[in-house]
Structure formats: C-alpha cells, structure tokens
PDB file of N, CA and C in Angstrom:
ATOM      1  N   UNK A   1      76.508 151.270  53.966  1.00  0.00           N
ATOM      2  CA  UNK A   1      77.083 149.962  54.209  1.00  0.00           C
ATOM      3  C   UNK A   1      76.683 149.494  55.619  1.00  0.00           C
ATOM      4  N   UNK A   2      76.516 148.061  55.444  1.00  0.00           N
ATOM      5  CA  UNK A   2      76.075 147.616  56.892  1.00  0.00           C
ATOM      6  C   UNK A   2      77.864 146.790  57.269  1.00  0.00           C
ATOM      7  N   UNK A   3      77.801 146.743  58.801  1.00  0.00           N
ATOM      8  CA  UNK A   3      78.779 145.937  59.255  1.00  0.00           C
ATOM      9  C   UNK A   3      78.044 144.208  59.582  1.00  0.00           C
ATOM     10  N   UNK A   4      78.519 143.304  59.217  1.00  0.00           N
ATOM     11  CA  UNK A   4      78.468 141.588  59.674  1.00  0.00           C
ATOM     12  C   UNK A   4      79.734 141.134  60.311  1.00  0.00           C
ATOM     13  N   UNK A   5      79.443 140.434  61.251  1.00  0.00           N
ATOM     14  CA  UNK A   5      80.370 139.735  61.652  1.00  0.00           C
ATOM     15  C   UNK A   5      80.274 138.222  62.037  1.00  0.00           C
ATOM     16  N   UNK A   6      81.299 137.073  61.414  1.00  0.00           N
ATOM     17  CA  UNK A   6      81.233 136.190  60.572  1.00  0.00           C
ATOM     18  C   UNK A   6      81.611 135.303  62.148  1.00  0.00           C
ATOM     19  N   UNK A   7      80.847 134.238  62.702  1.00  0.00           N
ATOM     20  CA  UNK A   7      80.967 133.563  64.340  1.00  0.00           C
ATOM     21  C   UNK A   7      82.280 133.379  64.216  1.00  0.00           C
ATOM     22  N   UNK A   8      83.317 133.233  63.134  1.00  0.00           N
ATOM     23  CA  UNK A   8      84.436 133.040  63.473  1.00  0.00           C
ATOM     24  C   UNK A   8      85.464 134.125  63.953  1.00  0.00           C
ATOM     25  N   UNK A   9      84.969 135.137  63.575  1.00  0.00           N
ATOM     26  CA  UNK A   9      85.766 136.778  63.826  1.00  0.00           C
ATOM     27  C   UNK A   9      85.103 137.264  64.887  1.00  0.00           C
ATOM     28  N   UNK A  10      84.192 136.409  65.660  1.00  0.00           N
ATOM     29  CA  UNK A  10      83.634 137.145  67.126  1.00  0.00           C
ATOM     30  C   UNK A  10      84.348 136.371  67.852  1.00  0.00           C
ATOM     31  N   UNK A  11      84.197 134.825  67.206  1.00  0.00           N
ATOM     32  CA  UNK A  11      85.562 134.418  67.974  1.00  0.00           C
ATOM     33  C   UNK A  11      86.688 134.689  68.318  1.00  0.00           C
ATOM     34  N   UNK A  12      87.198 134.751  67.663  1.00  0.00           N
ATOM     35  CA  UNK A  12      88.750 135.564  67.224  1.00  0.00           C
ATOM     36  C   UNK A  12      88.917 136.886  68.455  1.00  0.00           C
ATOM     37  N   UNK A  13      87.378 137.435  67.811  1.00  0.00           N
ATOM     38  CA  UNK A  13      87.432 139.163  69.404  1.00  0.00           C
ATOM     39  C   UNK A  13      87.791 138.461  70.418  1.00  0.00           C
ATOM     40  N   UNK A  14      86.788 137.140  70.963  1.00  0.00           N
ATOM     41  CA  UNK A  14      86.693 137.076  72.180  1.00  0.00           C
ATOM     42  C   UNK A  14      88.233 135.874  72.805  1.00  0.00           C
ATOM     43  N   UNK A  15      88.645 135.379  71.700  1.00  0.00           N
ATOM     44  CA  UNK A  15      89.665 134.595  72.134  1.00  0.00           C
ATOM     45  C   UNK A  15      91.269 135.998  72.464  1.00  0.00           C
ATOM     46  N   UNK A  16      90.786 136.538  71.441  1.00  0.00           N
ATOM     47  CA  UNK A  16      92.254 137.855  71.623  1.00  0.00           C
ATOM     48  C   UNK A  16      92.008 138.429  73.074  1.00  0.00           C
ATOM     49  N   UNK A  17      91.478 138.874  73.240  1.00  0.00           N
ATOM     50  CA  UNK A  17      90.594 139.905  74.210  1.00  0.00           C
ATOM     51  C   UNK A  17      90.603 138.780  75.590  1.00  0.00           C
ATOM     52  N   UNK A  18      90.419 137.741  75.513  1.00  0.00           N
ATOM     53  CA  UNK A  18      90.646 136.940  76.414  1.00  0.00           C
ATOM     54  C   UNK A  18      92.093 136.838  76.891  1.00  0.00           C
ATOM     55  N   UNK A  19      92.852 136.277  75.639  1.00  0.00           N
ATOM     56  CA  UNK A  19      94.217 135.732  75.768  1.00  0.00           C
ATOM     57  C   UNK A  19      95.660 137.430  76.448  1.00  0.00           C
ATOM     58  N   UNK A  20      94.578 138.258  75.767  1.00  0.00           N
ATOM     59  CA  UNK A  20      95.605 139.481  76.008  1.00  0.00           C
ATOM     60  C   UNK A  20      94.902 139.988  77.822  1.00  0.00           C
ATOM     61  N   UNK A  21      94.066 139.802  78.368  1.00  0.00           N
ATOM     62  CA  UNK A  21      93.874 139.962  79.808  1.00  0.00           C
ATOM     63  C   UNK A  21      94.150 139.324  80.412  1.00  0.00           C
ATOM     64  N   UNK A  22      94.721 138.135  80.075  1.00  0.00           N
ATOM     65  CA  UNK A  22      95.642 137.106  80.787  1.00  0.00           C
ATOM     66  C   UNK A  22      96.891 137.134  80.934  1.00  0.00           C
ATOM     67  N   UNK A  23      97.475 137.720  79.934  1.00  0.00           N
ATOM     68  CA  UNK A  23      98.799 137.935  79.676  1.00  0.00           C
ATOM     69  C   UNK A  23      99.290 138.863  79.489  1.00  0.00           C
ATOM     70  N   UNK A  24      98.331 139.996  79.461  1.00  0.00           N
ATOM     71  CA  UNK A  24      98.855 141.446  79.803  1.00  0.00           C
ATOM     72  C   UNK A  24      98.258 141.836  81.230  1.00  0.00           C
ATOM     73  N   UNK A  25      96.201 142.988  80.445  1.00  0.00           N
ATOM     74  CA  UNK A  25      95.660 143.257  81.638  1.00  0.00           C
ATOM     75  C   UNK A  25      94.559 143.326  80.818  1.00  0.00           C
ATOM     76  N   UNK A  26      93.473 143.262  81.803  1.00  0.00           N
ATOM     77  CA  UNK A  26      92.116 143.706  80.588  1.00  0.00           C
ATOM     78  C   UNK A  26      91.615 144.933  80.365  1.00  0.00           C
ATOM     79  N   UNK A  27      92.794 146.078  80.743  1.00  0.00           N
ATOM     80  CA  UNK A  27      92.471 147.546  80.010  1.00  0.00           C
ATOM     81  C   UNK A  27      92.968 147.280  78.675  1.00  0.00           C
ATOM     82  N   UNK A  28      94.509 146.503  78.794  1.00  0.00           N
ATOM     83  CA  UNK A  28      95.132 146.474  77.197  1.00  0.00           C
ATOM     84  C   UNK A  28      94.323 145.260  76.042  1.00  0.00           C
ATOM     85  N   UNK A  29      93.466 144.749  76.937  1.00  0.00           N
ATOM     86  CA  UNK A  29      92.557 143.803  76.357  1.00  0.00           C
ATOM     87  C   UNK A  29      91.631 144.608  75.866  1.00  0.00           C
ATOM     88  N   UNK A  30      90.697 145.595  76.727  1.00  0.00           N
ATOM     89  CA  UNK A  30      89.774 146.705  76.088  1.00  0.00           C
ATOM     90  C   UNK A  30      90.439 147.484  75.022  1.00  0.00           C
ATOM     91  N   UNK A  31      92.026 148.025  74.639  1.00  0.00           N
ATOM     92  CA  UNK A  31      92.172 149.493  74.121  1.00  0.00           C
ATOM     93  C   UNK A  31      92.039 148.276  72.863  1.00  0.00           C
ATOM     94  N   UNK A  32      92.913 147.373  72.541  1.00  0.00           N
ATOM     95  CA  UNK A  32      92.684 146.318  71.159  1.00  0.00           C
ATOM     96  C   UNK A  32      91.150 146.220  70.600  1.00  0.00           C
ATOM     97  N   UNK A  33      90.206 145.741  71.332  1.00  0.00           N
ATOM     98  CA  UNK A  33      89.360 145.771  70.830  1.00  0.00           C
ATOM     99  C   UNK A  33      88.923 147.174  70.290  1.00  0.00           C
ATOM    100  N   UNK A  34      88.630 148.035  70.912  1.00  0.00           N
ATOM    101  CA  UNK A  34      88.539 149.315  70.820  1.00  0.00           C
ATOM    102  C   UNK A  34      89.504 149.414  69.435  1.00  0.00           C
ATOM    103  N   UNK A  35      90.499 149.497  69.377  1.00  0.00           N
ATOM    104  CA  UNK A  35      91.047 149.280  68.326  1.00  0.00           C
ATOM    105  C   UNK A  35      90.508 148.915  67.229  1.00  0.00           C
ATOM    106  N   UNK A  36      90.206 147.635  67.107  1.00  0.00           N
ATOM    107  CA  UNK A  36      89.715 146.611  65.609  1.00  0.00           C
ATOM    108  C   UNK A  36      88.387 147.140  65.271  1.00  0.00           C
ATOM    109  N   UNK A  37      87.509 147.631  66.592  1.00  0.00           N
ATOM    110  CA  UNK A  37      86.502 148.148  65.778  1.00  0.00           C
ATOM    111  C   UNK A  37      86.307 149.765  65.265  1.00  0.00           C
ATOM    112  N   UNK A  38      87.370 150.423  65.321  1.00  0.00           N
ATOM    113  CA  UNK A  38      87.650 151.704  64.688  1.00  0.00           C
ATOM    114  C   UNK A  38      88.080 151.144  63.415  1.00  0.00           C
ATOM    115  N   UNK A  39      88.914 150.331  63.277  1.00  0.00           N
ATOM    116  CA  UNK A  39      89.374 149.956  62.263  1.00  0.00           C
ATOM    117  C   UNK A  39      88.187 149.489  60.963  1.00  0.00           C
ATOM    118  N   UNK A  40      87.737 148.570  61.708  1.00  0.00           N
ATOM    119  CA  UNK A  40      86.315 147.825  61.121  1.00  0.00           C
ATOM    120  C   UNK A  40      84.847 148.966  60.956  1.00  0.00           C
ATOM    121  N   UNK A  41      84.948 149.728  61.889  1.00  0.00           N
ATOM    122  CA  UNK A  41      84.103 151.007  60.941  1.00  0.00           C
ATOM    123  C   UNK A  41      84.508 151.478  60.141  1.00  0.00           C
ATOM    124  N   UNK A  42      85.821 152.006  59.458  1.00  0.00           N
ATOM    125  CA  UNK A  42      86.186 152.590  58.807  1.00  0.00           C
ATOM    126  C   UNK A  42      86.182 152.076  57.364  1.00  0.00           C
ATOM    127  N   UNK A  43      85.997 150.559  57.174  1.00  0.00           N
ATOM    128  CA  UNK A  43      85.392 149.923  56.559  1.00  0.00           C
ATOM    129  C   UNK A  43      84.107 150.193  55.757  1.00  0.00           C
ATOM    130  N   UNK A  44      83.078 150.592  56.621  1.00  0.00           N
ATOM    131  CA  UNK A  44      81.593 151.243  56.476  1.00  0.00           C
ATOM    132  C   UNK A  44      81.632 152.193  55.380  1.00  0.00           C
ATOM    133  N   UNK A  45      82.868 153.131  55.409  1.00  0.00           N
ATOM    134  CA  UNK A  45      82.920 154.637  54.292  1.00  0.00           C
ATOM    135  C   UNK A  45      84.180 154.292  53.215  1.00  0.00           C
ATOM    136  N   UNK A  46      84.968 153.232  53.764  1.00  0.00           N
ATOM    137  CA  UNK A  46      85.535 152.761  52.621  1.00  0.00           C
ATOM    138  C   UNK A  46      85.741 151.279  52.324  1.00  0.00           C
ATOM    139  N   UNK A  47      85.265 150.600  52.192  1.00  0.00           N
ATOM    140  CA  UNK A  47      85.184 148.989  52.249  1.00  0.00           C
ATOM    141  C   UNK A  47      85.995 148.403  51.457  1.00  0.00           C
ATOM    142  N   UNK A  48      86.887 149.124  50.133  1.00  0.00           N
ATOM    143  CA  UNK A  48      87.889 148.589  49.689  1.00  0.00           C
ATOM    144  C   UNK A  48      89.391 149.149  49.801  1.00  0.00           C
ATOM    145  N   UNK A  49      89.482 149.329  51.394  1.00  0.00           N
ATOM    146  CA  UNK A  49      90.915 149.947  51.384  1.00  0.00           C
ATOM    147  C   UNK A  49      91.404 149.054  51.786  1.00  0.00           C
ATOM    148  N   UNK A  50      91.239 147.749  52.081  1.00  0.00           N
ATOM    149  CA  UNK A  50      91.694 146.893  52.035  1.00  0.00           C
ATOM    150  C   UNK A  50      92.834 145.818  50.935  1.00  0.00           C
ATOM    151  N   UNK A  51      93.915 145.256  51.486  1.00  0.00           N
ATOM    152  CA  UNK A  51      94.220 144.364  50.523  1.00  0.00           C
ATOM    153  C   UNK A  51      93.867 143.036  49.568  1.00  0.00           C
ATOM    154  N   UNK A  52      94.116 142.927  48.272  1.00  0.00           N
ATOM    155  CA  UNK A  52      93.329 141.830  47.549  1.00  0.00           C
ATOM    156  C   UNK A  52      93.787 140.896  48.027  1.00  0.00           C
ATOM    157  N   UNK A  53      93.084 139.386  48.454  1.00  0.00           N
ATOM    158  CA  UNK A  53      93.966 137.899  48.514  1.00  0.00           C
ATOM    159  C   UNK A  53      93.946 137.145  47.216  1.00  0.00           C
ATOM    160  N   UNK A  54      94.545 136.131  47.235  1.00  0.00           N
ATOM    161  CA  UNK A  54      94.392 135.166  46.223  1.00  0.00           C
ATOM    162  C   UNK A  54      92.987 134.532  45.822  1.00  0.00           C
ATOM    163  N   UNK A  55      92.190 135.128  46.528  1.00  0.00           N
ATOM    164  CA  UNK A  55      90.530 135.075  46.221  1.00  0.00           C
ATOM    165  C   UNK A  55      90.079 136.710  46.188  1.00  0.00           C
ATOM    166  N   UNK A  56      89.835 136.446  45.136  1.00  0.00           N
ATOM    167  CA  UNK A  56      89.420 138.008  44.776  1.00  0.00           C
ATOM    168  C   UNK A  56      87.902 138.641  45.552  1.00  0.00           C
ATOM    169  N   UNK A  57      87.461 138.055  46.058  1.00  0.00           N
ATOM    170  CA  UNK A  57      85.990 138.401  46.835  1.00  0.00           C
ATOM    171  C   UNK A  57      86.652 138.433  48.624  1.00  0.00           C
ATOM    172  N   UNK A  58      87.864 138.188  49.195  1.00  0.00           N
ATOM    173  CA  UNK A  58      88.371 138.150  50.089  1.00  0.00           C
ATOM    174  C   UNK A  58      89.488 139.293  50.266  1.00  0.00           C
ATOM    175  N   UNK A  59      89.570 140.680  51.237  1.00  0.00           N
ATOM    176  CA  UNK A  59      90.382 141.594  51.286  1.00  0.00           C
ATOM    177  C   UNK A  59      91.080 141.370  52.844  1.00  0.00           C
ATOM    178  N   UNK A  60      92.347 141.672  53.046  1.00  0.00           N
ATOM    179  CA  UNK A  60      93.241 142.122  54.649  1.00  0.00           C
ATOM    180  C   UNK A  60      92.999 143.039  54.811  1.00  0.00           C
ATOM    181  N   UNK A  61      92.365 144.045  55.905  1.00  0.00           N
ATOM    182  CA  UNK A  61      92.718 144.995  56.275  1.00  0.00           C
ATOM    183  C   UNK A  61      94.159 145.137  57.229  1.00  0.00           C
ATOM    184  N   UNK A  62      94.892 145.266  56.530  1.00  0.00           N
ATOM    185  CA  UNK A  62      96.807 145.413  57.381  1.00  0.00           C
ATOM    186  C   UNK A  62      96.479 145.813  58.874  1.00  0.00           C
ATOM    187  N   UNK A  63      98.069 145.099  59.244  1.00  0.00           N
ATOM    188  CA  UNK A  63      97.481 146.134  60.692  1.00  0.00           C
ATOM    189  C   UNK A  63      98.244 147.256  61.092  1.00  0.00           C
ATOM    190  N   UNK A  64      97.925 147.809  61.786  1.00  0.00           N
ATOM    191  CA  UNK A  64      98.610 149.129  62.333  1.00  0.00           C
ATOM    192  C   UNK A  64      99.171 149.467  63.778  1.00  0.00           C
ATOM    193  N   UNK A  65      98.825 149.607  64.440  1.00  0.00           N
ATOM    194  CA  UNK A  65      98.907 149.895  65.942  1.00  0.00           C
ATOM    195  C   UNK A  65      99.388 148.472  66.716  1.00  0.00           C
ATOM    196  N   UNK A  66      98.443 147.228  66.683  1.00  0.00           N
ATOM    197  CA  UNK A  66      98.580 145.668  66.899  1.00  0.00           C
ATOM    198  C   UNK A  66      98.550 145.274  65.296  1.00  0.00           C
ATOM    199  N   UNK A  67      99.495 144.047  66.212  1.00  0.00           N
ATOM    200  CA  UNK A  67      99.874 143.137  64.930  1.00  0.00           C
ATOM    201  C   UNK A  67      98.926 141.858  64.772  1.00  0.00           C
ATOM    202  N   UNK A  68      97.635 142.355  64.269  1.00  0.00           N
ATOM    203  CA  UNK A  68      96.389 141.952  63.615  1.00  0.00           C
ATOM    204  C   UNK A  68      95.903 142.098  62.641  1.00  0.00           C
ATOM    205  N   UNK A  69      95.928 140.928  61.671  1.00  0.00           N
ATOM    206  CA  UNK A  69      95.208 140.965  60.171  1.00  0.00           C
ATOM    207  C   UNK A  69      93.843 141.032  60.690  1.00  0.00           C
ATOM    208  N   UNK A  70      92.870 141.805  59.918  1.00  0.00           N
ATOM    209  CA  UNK A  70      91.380 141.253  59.502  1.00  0.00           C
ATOM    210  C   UNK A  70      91.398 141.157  57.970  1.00  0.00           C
ATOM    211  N   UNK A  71      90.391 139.754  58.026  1.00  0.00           N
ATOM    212  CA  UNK A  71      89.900 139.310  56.841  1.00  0.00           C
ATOM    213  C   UNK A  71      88.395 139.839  56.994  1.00  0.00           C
ATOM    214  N   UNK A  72      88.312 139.963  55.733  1.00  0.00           N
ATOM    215  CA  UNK A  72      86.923 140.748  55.423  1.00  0.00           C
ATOM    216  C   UNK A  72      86.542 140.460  53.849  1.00  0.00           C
ATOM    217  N   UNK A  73      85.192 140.460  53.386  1.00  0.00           N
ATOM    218  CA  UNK A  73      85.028 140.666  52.075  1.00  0.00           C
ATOM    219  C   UNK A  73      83.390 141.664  52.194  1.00  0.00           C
ATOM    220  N   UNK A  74      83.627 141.642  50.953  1.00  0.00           N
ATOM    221  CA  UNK A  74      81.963 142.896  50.890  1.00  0.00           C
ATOM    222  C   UNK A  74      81.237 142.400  50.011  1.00  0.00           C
ATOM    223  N   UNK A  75      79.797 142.169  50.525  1.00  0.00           N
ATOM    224  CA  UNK A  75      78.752 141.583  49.884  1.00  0.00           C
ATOM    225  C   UNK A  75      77.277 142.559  49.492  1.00  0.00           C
ATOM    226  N   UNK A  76      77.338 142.493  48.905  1.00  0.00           N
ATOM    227  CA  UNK A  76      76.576 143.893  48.133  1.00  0.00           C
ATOM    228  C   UNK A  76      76.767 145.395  49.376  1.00  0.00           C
ATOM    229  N   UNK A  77      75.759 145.439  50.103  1.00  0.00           N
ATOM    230  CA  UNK A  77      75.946 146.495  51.526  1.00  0.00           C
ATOM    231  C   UNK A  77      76.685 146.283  52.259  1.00  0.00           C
ATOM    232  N   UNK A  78      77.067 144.926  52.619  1.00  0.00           N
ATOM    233  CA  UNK A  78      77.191 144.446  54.261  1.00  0.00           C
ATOM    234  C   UNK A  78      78.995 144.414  53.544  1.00  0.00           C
ATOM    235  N   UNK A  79      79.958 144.666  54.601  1.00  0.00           N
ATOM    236  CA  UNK A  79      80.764 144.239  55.221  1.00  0.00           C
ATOM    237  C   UNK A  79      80.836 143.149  55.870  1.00  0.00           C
ATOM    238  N   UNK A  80      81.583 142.350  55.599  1.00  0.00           N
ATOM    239  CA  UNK A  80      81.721 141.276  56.619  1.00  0.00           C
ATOM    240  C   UNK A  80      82.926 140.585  56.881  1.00  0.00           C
ATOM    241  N   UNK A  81      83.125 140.713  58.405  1.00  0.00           N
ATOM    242  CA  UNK A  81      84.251 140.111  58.870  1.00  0.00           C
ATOM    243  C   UNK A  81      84.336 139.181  59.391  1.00  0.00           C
ATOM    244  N   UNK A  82      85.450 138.474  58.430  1.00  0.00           N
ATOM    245  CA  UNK A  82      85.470 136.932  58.445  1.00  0.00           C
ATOM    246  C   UNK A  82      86.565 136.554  59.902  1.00  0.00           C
ATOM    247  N   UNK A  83      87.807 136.675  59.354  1.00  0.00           N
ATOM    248  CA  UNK A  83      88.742 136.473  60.732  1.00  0.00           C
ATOM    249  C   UNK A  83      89.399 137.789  61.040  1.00  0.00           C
ATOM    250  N   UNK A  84      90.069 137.352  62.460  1.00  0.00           N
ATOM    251  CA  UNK A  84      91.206 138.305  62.718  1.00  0.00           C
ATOM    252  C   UNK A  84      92.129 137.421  63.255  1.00  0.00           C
ATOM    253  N   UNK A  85      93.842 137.321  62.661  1.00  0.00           N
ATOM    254  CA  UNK A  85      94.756 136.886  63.125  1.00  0.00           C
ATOM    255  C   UNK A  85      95.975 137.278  63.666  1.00  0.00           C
ATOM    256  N   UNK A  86      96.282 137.241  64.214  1.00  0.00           N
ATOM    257  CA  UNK A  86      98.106 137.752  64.661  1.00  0.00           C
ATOM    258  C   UNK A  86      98.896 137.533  62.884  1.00  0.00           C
ATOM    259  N   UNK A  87      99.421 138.361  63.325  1.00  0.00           N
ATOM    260  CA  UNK A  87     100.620 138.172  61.889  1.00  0.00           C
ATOM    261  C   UNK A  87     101.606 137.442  62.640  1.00  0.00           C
ATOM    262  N   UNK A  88     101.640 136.682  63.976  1.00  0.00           N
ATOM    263  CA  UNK A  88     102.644 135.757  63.652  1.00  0.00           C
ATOM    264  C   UNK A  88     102.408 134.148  63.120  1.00  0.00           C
ATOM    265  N   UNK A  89     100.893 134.243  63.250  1.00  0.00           N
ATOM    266  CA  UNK A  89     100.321 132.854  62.750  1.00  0.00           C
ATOM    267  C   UNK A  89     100.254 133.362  60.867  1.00  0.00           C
ATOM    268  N   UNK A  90     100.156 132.076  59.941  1.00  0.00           N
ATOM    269  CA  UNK A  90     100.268 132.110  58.814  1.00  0.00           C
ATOM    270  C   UNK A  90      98.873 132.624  58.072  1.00  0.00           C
ATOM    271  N   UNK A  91      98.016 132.771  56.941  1.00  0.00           N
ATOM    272  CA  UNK A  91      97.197 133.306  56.946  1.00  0.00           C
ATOM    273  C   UNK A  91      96.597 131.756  56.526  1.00  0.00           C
ATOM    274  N   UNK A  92      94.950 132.327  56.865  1.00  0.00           N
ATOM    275  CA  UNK A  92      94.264 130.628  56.886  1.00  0.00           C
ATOM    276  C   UNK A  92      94.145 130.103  55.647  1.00  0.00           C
ATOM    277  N   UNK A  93      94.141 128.737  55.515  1.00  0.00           N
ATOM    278  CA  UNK A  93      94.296 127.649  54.708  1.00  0.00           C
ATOM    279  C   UNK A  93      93.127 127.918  54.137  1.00  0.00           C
ATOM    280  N   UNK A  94      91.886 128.194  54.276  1.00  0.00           N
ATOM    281  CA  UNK A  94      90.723 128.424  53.859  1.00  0.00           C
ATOM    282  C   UNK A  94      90.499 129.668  53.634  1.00  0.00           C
ATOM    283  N   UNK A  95      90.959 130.561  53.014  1.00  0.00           N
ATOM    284  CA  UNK A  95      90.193 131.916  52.001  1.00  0.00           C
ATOM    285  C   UNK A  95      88.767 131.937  51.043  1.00  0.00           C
ATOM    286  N   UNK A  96      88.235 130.656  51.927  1.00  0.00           N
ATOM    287  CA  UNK A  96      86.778 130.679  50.814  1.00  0.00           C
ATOM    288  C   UNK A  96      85.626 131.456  51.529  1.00  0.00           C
ATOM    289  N   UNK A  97      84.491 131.619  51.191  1.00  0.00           N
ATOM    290  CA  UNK A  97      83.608 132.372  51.411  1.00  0.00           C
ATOM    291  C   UNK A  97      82.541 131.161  51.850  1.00  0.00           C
TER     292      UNK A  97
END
C-alpha cells in the first residue's frame, strides 16, 4: 500500500500543528503530529480498520490519544487522506470523493 495525502489533510496537519503551538507549545504541536502519522501508517498494513461513513468508499479512522477524526478512503494501493478534524467540529458536509 502506498500512503496519499489529499491538499486538504496537509492542510488540516499544518493548520492543527499551527493552532496547537500557539495555544499550547510546539513540542505538543510536534508529539500530535507525530501522532496522526503513526496512526496513518498503520493504515499501510491495515487500510480497513477504519470506520464505514454514509459513503461507502469513505472510512474514520477514530481517535485515540487526541481528539482527531481522519477521513480516509482506499483506492486500489494508495491510501488516501482526505481530512483530519477535531471531534468537536461536526463531520464535513461533503463526504464525496
């Protein structure tokens, strides 16, 4: 499996990762990221441990440690990650591909 990542979920890195060194520090800004992408490899050896959405080609990976959804779906090899959101925002209006 290959990993993709979708300009809106690099966004997402760089807006979190931003917003949390501002308002925390940017070590706790580094361990998050560090975070999502352990998470997001783990993806690579299992790509459907993820949850189904109301679009069946669209999975959540839950969160664990931070309270961060990733959206993701899998396209033949590739992984690809679409967003990442706080679970206190709602999930996006757009689940399309």
């Amino acid at each position: 499996m290959n990993l993709r990542w979708d300009t809106r979920a690099l966004q997402d890195l760089r807006d979190i990762r931003s917003y949390i060194a501002v308002h925390g520090s940017p070590a706790a800004a580094d361990r998050v990221r560090r975070h999502f992408r352990t998470r997001v490899n783990r993806l690579l050896t299992n790509p459907y441990i993820g949850v189904a959405t109301t679009n069946p080609q669209i999975r959540i990976l839950p969160p664990t440690r931070y309270s961060y959804r990733i959206y993701y779906t899998v396209q033949g090899d590739d992984v690809v990650i679409l967003q990442i959101r706080h679970t206190a925002r709602s999930a996006p209006d757009d689940l399309s591909l």
